[in-house]
Protein backbone atom coordinates (compact mmCIF):
# COMPACT_ATOMS: atom_id res chain seq x y z
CA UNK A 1 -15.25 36.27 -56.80
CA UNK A 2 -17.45 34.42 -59.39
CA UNK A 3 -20.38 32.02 -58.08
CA UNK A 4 -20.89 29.34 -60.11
CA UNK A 5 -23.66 26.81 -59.22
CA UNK A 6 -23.83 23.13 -59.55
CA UNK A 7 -25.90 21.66 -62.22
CA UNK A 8 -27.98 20.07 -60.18
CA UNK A 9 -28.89 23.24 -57.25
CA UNK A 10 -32.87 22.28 -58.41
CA UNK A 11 -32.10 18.86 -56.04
CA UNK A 12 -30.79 21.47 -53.17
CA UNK A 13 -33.11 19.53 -51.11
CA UNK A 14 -32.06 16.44 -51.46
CA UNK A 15 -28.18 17.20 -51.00
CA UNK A 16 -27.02 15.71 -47.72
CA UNK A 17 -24.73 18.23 -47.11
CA UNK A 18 -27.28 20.61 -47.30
CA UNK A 19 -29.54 18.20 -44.60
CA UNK A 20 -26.80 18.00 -42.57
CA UNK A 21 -26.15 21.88 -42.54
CA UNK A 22 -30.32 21.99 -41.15
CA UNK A 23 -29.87 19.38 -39.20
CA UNK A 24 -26.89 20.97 -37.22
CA UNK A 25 -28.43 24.58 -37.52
CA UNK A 26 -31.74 23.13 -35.65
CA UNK A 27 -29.01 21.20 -32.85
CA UNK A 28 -27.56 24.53 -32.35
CA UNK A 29 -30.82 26.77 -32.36
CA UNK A 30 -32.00 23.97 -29.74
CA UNK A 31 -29.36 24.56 -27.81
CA UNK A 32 -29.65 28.31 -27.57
CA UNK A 33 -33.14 28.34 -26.85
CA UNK A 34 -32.18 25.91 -23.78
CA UNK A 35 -29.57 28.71 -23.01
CA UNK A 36 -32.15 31.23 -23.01
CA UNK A 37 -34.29 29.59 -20.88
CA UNK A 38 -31.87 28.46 -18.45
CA UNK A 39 -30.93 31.96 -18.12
CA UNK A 40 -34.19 33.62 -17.96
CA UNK A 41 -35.95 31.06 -15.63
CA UNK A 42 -33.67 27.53 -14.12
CA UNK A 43 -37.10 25.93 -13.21
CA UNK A 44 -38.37 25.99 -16.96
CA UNK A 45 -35.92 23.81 -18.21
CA UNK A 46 -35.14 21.69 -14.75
CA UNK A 47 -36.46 18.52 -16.19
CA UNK A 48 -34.77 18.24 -19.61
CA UNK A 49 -32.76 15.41 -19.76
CA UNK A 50 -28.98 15.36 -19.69
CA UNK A 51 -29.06 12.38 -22.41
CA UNK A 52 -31.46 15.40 -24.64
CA UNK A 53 -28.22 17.75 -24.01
CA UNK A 54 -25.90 15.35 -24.91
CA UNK A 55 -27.20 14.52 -28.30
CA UNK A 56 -28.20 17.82 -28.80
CA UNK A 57 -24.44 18.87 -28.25
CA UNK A 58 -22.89 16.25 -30.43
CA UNK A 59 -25.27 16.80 -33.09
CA UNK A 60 -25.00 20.44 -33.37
CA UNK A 61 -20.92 19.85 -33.12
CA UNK A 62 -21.03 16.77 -35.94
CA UNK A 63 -23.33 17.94 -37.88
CA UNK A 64 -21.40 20.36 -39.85
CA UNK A 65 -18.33 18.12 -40.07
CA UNK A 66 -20.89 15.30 -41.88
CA UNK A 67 -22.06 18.31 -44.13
CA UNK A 68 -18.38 19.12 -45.56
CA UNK A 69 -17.85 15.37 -46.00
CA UNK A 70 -21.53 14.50 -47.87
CA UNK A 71 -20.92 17.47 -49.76
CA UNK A 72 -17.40 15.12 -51.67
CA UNK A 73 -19.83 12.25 -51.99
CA UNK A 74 -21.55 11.16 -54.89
CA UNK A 75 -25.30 10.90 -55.04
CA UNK A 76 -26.27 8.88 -58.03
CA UNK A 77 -29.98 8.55 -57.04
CA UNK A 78 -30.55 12.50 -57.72
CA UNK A 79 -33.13 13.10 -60.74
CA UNK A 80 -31.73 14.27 -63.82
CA UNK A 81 -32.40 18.04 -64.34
CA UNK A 82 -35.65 18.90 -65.47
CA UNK A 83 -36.11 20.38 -69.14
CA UNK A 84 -36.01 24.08 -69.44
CA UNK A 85 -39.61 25.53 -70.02
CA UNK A 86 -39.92 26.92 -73.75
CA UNK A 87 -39.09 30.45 -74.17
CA UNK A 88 -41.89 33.14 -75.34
CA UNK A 89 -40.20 33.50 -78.36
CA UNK A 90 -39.89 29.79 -79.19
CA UNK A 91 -42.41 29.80 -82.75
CA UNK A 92 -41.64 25.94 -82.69
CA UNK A 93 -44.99 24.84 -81.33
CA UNK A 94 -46.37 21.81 -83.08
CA UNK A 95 -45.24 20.16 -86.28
CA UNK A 96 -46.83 22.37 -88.48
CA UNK A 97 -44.33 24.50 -90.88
C-alpha cells in the first residue's frame, strides 16, 4: 500500500474533516472519563447534567460521520502552498553571474 499525501497536508489544521475527527475524539474521551468516574466513585459525577450527556453522546456519535463528509468538500479559502525553502546546494543567490 502506497501513501500518497494531499498537496495541501501543510493546511492539516485547517481541514474540517480533520476538526471534526478532534472534535469527536474529545466527545468520546469526555465520555470515557465520565465512565471512569461513574465507575470509580457515583457521587463525583452526580451533578453532571443529562443535557451535558446528551450532547456529549451525539457529538462523539456525529462527529465522525461530519468528518467523512467535510473531508468530499471543497475548501477554497485554504492558502496556497508555501514555496519550498532553497536547497544548500542552490548557487543561485542574487543576480550576480
Amino acid at each position: 500500500m502506497r501513501w500518497h499525501l494531499v498537496k495541501d497536508v501543510h493546511n492539516w489544521k485547517r481541514f474540517r474533516s480533520v476538526q471534526f475527527g478532534l472534535l469527536s475524539a474529545a466527545f468520546g474521551a469526555a465520555l470515557t472519563a465520565y465512565g471512569s468516574a461513574l465507575a470509580i466513585a457515583p457521587s463525583v459525577v452526580s451533578g453532571v447534567p443529562h443535557w451535558l450527556l446528551t450532547f456529549l453522546t451525539l457529538g462523539s456519535m456525529l462527529g465522525p460521520i461530519a468528518s467523512v463528509i467535510a473531508r468530499a468538500i471543497d475548501q477554497p479559502n485554504l492558502p496556497a502552498k508555501p514555496p519550498a525553502p532553497p536547497s544548500s546546494n542552490d548557487f543561485h543567490q542574487g543576480d550576480t553571474p
